[in-house]
C-alpha atoms as a PDB file:
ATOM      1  CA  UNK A   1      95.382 100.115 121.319  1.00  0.00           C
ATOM      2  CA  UNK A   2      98.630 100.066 122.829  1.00  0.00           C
ATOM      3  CA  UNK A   3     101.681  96.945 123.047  1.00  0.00           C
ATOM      4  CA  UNK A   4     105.069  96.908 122.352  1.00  0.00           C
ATOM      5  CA  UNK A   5     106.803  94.023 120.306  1.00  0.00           C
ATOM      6  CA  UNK A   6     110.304  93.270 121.377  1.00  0.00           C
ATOM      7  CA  UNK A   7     111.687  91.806 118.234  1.00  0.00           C
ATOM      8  CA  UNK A   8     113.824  93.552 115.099  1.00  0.00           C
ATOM      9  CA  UNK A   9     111.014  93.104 112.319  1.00  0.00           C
ATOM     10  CA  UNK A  10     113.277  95.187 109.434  1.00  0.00           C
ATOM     11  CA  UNK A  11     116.017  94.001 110.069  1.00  0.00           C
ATOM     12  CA  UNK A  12     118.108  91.350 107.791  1.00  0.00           C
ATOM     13  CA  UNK A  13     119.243  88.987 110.728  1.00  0.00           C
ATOM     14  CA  UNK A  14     118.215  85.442 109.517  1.00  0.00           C
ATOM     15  CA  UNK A  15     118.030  83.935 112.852  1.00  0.00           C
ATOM     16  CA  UNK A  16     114.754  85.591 113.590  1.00  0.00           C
ATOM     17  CA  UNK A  17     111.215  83.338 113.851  1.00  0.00           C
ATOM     18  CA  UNK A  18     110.165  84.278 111.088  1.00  0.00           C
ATOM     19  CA  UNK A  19     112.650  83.409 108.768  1.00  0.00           C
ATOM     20  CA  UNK A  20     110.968  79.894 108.093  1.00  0.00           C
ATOM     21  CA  UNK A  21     113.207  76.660 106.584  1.00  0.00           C
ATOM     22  CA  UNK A  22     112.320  76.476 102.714  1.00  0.00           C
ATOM     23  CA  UNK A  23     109.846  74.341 101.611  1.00  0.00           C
ATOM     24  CA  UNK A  24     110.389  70.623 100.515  1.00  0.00           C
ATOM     25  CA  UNK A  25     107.153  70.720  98.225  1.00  0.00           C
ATOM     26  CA  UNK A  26     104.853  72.786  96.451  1.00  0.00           C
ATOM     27  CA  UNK A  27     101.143  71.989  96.154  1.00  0.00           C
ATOM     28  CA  UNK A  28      97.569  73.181  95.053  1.00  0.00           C
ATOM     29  CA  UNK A  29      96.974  76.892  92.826  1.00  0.00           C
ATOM     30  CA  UNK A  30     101.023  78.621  93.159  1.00  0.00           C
ATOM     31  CA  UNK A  31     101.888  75.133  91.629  1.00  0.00           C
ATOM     32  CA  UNK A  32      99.271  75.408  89.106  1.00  0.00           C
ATOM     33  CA  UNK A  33     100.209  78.945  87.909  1.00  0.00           C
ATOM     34  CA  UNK A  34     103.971  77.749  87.600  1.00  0.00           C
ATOM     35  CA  UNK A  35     103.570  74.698  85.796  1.00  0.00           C
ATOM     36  CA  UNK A  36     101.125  76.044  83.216  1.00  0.00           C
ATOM     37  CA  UNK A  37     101.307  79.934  83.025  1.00  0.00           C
ATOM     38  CA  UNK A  38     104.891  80.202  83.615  1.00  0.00           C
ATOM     39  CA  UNK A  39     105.911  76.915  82.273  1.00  0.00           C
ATOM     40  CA  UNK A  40     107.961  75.822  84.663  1.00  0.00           C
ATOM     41  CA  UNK A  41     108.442  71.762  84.409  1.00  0.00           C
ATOM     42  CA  UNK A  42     106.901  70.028  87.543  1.00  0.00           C
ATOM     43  CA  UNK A  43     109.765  68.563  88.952  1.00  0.00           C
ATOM     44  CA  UNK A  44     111.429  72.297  88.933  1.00  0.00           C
ATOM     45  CA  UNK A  45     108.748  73.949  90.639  1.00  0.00           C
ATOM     46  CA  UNK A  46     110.166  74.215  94.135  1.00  0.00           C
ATOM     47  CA  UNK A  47     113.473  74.811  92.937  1.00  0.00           C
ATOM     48  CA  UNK A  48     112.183  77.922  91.264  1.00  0.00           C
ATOM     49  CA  UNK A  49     110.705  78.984  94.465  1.00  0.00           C
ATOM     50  CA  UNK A  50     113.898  78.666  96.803  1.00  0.00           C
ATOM     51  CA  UNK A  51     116.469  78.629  94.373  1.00  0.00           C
ATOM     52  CA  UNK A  52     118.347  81.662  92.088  1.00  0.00           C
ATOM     53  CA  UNK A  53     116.179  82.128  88.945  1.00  0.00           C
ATOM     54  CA  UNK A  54     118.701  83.866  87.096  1.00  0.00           C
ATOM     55  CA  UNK A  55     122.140  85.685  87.808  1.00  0.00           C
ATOM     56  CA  UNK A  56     120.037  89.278  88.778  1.00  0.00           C
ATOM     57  CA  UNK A  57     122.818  91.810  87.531  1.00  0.00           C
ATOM     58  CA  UNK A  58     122.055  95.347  85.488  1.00  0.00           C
ATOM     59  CA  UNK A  59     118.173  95.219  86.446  1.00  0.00           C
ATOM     60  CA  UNK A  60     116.412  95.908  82.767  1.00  0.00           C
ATOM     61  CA  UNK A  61     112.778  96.236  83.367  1.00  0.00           C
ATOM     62  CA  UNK A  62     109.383  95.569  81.398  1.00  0.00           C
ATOM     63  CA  UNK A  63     108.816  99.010  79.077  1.00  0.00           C
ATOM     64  CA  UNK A  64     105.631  99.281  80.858  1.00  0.00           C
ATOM     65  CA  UNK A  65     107.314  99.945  84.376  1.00  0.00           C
ATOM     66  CA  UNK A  66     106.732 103.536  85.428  1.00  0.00           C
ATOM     67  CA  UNK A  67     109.436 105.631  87.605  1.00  0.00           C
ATOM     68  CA  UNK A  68     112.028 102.703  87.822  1.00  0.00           C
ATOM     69  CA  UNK A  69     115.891 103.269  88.848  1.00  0.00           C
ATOM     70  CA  UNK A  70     117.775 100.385  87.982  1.00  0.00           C
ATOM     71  CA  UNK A  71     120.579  99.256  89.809  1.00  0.00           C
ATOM     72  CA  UNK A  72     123.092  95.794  89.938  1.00  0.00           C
ATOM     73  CA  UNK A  73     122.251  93.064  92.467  1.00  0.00           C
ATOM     74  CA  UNK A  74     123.594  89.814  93.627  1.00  0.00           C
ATOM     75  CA  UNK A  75     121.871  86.821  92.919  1.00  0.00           C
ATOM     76  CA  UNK A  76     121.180  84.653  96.246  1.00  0.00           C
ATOM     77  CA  UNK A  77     118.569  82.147  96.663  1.00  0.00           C
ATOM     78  CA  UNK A  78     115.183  83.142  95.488  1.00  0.00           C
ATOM     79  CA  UNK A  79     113.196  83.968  99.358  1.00  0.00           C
ATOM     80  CA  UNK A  80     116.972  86.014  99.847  1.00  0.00           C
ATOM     81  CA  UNK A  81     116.986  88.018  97.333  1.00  0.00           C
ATOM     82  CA  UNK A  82     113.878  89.742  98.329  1.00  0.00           C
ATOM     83  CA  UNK A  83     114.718  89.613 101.798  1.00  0.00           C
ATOM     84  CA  UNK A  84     117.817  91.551 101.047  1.00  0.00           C
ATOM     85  CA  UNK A  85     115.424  94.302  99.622  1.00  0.00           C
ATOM     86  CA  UNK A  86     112.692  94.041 101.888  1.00  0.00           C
ATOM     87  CA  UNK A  87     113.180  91.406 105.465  1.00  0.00           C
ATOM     88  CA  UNK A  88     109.760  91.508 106.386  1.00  0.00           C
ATOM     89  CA  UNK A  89     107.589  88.578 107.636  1.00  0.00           C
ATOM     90  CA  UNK A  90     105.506  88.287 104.894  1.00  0.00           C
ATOM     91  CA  UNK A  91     109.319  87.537 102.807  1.00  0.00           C
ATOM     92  CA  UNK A  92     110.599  85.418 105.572  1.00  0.00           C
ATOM     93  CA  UNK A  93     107.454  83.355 105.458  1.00  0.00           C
ATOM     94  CA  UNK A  94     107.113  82.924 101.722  1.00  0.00           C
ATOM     95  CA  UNK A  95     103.808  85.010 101.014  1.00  0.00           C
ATOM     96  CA  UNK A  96     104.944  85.819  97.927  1.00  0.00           C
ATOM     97  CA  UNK A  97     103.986  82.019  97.017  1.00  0.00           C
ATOM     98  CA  UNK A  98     100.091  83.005  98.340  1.00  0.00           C
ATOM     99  CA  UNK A  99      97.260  83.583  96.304  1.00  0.00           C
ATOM    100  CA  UNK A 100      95.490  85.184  98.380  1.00  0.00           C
ATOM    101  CA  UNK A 101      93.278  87.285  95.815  1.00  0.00           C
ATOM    102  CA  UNK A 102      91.575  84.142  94.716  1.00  0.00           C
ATOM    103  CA  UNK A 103      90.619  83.355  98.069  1.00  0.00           C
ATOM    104  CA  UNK A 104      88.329  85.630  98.661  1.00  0.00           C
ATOM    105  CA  UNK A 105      84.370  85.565  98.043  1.00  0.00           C
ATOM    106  CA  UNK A 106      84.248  88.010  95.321  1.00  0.00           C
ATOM    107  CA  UNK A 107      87.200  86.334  93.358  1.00  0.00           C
ATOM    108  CA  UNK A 108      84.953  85.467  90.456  1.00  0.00           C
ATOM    109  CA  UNK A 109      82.689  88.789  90.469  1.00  0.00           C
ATOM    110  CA  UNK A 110      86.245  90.759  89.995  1.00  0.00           C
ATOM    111  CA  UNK A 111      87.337  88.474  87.501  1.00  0.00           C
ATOM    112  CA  UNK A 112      84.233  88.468  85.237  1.00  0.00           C
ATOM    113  CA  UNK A 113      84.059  92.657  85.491  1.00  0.00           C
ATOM    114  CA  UNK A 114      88.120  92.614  83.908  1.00  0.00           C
ATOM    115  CA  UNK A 115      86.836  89.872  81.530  1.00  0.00           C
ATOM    116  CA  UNK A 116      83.252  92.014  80.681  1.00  0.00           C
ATOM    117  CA  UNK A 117      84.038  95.535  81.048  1.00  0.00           C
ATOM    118  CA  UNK A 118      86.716  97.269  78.407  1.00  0.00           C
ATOM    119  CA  UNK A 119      87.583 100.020  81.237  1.00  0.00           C
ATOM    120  CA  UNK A 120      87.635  97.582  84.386  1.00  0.00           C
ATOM    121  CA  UNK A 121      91.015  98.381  85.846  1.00  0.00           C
ATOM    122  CA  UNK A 122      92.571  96.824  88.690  1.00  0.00           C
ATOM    123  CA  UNK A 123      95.192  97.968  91.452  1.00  0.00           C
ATOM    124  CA  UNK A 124      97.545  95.760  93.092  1.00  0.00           C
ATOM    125  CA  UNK A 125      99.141  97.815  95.781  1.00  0.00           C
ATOM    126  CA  UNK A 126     102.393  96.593  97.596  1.00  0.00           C
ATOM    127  CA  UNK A 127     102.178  94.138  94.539  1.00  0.00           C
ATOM    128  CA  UNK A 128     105.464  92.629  95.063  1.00  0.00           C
ATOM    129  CA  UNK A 129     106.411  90.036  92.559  1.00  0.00           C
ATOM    130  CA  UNK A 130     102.789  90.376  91.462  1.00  0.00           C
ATOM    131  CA  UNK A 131     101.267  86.964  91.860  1.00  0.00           C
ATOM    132  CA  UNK A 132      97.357  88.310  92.219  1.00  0.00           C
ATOM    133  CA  UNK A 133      98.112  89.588  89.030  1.00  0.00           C
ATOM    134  CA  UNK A 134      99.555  86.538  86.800  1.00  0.00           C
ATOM    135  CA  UNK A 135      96.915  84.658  88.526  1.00  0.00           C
ATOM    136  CA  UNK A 136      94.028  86.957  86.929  1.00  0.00           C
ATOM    137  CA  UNK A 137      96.024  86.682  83.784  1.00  0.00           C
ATOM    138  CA  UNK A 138      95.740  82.759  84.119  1.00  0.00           C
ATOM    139  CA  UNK A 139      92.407  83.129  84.918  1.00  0.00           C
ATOM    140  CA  UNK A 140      91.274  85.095  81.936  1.00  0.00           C
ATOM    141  CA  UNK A 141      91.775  88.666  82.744  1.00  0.00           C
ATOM    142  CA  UNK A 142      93.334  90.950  80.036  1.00  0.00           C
ATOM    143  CA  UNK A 143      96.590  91.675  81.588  1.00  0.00           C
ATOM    144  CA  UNK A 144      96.063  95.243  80.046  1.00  0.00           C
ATOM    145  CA  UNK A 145      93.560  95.720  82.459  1.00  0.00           C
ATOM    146  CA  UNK A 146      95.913  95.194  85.533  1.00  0.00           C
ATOM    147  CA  UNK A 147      98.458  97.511  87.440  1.00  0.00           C
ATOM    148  CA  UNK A 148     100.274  96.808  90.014  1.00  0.00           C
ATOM    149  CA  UNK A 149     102.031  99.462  92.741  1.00  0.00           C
ATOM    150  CA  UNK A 150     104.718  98.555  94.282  1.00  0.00           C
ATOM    151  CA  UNK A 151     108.192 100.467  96.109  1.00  0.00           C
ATOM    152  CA  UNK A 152     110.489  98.527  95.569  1.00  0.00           C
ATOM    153  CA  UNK A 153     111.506  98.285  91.794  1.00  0.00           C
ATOM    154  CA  UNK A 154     113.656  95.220  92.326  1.00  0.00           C
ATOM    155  CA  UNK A 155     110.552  93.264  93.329  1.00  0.00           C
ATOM    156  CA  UNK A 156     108.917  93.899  90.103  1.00  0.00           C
ATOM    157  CA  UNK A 157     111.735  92.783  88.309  1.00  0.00           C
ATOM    158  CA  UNK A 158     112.249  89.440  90.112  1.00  0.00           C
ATOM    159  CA  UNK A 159     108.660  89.005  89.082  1.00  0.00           C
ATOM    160  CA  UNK A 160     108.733  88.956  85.384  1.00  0.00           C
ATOM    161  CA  UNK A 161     112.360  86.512  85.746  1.00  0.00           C
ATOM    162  CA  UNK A 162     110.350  84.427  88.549  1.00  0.00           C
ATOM    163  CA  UNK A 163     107.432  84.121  86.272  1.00  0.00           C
ATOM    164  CA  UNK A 164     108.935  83.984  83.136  1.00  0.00           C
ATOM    165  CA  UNK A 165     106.495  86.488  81.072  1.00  0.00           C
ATOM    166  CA  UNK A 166     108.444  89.688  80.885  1.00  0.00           C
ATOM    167  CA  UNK A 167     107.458  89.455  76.767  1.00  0.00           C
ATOM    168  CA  UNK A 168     103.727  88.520  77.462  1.00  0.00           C
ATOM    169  CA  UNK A 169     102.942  89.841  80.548  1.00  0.00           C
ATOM    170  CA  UNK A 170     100.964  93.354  79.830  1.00  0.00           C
ATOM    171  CA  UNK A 171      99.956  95.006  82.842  1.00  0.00           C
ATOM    172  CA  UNK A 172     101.826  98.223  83.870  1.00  0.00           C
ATOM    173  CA  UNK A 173     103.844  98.947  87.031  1.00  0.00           C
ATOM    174  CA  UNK A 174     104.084 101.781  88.629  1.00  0.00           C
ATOM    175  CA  UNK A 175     107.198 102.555  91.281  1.00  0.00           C
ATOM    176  CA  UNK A 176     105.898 104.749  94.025  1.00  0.00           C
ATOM    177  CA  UNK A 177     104.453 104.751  97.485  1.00  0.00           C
ATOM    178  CA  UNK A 178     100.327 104.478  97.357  1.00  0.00           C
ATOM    179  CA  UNK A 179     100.715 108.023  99.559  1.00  0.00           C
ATOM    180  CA  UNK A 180     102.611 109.727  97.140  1.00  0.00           C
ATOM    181  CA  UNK A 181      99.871 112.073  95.211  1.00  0.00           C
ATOM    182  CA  UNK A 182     102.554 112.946  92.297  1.00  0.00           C
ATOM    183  CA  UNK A 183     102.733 109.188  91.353  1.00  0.00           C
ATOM    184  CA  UNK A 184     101.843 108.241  87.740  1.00  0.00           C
ATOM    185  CA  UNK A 185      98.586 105.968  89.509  1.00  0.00           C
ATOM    186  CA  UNK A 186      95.312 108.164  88.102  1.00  0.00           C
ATOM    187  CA  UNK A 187      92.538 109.387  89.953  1.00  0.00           C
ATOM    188  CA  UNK A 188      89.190 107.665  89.374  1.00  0.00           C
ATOM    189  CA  UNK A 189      90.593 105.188  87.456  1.00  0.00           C
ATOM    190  CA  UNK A 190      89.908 102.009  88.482  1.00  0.00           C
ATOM    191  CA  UNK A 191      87.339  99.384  89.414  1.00  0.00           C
ATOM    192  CA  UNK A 192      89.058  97.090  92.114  1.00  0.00           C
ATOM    193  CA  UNK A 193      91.798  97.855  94.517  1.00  0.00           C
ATOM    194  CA  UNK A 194      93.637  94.805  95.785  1.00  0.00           C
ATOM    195  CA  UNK A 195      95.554  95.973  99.317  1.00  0.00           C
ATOM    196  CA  UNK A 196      97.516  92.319  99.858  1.00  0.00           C
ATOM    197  CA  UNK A 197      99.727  92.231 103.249  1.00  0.00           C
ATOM    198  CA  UNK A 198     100.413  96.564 103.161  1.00  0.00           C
ATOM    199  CA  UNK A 199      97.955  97.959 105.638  1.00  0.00           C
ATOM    200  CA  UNK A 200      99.313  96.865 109.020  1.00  0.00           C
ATOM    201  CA  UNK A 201     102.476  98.700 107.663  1.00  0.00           C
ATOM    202  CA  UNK A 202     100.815 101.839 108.782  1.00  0.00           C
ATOM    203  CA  UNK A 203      99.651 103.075 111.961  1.00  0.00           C
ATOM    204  CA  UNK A 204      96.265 103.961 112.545  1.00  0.00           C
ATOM    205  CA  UNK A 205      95.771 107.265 111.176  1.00  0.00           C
ATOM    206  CA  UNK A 206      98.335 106.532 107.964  1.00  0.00           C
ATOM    207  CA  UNK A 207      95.944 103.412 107.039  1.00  0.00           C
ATOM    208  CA  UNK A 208      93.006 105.739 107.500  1.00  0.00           C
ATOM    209  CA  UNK A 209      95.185 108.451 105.038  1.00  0.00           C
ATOM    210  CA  UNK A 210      96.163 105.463 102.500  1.00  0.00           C
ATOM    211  CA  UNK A 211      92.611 104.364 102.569  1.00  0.00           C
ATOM    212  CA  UNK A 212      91.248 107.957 101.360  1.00  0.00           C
ATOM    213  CA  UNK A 213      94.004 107.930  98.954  1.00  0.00           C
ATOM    214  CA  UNK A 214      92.321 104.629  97.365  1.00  0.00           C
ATOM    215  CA  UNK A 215      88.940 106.138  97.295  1.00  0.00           C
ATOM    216  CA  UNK A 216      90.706 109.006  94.999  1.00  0.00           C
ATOM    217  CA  UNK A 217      92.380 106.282  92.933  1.00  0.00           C
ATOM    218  CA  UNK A 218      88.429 104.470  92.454  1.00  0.00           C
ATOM    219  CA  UNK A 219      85.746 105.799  90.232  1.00  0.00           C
ATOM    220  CA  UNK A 220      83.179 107.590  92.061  1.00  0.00           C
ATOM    221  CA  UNK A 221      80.343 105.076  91.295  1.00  0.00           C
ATOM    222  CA  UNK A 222      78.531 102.483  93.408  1.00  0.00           C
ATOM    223  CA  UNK A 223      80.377  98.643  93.327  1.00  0.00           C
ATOM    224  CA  UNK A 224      83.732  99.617  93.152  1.00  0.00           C
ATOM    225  CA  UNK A 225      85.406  97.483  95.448  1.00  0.00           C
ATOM    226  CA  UNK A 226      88.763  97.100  98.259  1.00  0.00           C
ATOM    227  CA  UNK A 227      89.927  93.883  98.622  1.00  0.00           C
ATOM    228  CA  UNK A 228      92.395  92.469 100.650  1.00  0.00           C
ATOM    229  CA  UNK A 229      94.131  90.929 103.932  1.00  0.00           C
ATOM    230  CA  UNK A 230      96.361  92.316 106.494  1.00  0.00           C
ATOM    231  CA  UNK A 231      97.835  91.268 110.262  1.00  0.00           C
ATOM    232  CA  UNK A 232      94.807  91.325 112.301  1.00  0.00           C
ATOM    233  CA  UNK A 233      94.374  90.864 116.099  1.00  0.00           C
ATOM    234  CA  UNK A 234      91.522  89.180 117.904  1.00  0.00           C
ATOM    235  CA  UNK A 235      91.549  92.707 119.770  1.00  0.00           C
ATOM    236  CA  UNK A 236      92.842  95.667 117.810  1.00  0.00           C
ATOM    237  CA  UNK A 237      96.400  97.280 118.932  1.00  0.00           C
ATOM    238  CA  UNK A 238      98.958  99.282 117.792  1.00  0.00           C
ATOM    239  CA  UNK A 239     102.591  97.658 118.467  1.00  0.00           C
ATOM    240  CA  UNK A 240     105.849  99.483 118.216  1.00  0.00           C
ATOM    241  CA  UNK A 241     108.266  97.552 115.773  1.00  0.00           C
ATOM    242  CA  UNK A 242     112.042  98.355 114.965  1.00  0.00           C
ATOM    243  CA  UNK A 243     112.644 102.438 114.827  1.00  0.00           C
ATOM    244  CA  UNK A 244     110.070 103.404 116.942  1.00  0.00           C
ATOM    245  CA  UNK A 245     107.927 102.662 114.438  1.00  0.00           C
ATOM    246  CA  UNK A 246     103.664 102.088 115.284  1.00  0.00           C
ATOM    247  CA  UNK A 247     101.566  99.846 113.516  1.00  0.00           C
ATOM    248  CA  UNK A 248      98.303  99.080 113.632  1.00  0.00           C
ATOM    249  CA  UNK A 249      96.573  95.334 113.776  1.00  0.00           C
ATOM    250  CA  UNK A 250      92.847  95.857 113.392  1.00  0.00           C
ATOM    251  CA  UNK A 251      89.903  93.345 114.576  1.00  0.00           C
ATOM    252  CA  UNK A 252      87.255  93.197 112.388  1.00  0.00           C
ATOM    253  CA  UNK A 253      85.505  95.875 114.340  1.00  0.00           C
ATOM    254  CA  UNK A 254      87.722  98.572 114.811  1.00  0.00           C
ATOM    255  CA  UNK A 255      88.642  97.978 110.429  1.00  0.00           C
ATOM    256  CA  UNK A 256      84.654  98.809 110.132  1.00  0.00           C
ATOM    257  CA  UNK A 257      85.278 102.364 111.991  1.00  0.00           C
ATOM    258  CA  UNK A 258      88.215 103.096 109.961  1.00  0.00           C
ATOM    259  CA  UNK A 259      86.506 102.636 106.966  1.00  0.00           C
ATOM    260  CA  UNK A 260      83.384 105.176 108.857  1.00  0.00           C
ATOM    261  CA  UNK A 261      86.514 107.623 109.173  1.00  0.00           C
ATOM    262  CA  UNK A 262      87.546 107.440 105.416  1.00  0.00           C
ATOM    263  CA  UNK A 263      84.164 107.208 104.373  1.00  0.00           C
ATOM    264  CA  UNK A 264      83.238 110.599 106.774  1.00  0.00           C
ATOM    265  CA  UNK A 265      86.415 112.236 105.633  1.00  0.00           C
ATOM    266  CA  UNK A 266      85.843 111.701 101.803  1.00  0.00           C
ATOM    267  CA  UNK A 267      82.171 112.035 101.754  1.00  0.00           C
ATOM    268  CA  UNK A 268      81.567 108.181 100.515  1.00  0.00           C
ATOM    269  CA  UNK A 269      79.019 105.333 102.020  1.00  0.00           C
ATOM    270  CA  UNK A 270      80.836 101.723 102.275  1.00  0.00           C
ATOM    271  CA  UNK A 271      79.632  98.281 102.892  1.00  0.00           C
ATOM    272  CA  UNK A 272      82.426  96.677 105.007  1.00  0.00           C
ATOM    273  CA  UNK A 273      82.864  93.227 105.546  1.00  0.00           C
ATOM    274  CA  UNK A 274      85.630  91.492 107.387  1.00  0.00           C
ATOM    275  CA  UNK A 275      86.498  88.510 109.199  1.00  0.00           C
ATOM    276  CA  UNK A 276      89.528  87.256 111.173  1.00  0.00           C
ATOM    277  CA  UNK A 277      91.063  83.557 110.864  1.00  0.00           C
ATOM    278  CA  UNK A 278      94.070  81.763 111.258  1.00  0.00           C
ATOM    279  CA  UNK A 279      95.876  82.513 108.160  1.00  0.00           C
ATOM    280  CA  UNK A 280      99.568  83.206 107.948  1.00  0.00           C
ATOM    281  CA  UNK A 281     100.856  80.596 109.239  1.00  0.00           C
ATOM    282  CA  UNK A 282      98.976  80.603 113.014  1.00  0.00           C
ATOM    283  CA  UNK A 283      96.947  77.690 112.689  1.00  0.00           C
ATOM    284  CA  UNK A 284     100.284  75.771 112.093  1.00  0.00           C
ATOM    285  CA  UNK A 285     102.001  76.740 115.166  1.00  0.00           C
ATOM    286  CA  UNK A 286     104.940  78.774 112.674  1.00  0.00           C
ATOM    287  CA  UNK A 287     103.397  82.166 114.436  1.00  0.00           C
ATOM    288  CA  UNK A 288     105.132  82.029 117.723  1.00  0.00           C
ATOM    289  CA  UNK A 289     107.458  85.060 117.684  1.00  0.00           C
ATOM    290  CA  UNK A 290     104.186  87.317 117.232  1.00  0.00           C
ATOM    291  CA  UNK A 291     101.782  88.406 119.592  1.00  0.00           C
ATOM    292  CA  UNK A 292      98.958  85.553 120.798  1.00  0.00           C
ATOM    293  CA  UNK A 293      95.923  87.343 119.563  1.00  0.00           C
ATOM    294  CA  UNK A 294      97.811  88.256 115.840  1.00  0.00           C
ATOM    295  CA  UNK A 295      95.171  86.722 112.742  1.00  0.00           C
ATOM    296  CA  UNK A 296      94.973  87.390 109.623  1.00  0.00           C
ATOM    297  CA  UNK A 297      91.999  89.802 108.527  1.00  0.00           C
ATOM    298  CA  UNK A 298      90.733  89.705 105.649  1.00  0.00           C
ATOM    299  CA  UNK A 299      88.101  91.881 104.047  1.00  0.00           C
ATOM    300  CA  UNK A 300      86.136  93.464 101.395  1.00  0.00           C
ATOM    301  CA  UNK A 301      85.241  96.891 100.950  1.00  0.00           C
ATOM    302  CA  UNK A 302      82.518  97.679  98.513  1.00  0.00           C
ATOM    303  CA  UNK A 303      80.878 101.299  98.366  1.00  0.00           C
ATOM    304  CA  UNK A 304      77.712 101.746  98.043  1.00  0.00           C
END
């Protein structure tokens, strides 16, 4: 697995591909969780996606926010001011808008276990502005039951002003990298483990590390699950972005024999199932600066 990708992924320049135009209109579940769970009126909805919420200065976050600095910041358009923290694809394309949790096949499994089960925890990791999570609380799920892991403390911020539930959201964040073991995130602790757009971050052996971390973070019990998406490639390959940096883009083959790694290096048994599609933004042609083969994979991890 070996290719080199010529372009400055990290860095702010706007001109880049994937830096897409704002959208004109908002449809289908993101529109949903605005209107009625944040209240947003309808004909406000894309405004509040591309527009400044609020003037963002002396950062006060949610009591429930673990090892949080806070710090002043300008207030830009909405997609800006989280690609001034963070000018990443996923930013520059507007993934924060995707749902992607509910996509998947065990959506409604995962929500009836937070709904059923007084200890079911779940783990957002590289939550950003946390949208897997307000949609569970819109679904039902006790927000009490949800955490979410991110880096970057001004994402979690933006999330309670872009949502507008900083007094009635009640899940906890947590500021740390998944990797860092003195973090306040608790071993054998939760249920579900949502890993949304972080893994192809890594190269191959730090996804294989972050992955063992997780099984640390799960209860050691059949049915706990990973779920998740990440950049995928019809044929696995590590790429060098800006730095010098590796990362890793998995096929759904070579993600099974990670998971044989973690589950060989942490003595666990996992049922892996993965697929690769068209997501983020290929089957629309708004993919071009990436490599040909790039998908999305998307997967769920259940041990067993």
């Amino acid at each position: 697995m070996n290719s080199q990708l010529p372009l400055a992924i990290g860095a702010k320049d706007r001109s880049v591909g994937w830096y897409d135009p704002p959208p004109t209109s908002v449809e289908g579940p993101i529109r949903d969780l605005l209107e009625n769970y944040s209240h947003v009126p309808a004909d406000e909805v894309v405004s509040r996606i591309v527009e400044t919420v609020r003037p963002l200065t002396n950062i006060t976050l949610h009591p429930l926010t673990q090892g949080a600095k806070t710090n002043p910041h300008p207030s830009p358009p909405q997609r800006d001011k989280l690609w001034d923290v963070h000018p990443w694809p996923c930013i520059g394309q507007f993934r924060f808008i995707d749902l992607s949790l509910s996509r998947q096949p065990s959506y409604q499994r995962i929500l009836s276990r937070l709904q059923s089960r007084l200890d079911e925890r779940l783990l957002d990791v590289g939550c950003c502005l946390a949208q897997d999570l307000r949609k569970l609380a819109y679904d039902g799920a006790p927000s009490r039951s949800l955490v979410g892991l991110e880096i970057q403390a001004e994402f979690i911020a933006l999330g309670y002003d872009f949502f507008n539930d900083r007094d009635t959201f009640r899940g906890r964040f947590i500021v740390a990298d998944l990797l860092d073991t003195d973090s306040e995130v608790v071993r054998g602790s939760f249920g579900i483990v949502l890993l949304g757009m972080v893994l192809h971050l890594w190269d191959l052996e730090s996804q294989t590390r972050a992955c063992v971390r997780v099984v640390e973070l799960l209860r050691p019990e059949p049915g706990v699950l990973v779920v998740g998406q990440s950049v995928g490639s019809l044929v696995a390959t590590e790429v060098e972005v800006r730095g010098g940096r590796r990362i890793c883009k998995h096929d759904a083959e070579s993600f099974g024999r990670m998971w044989d790694e973690v589950g060989r290096r942490t003595g666990t048994a996992w049922t892996v199932r993965a697929r690769l599609d068209e997501g983020l933004g290929i089957a629309e042609k708004k993919r071009g600066w990436d490599e040909p083969g790039t998908r999305r994979l998307s997967f769920e991890v259940e041990r067993v």
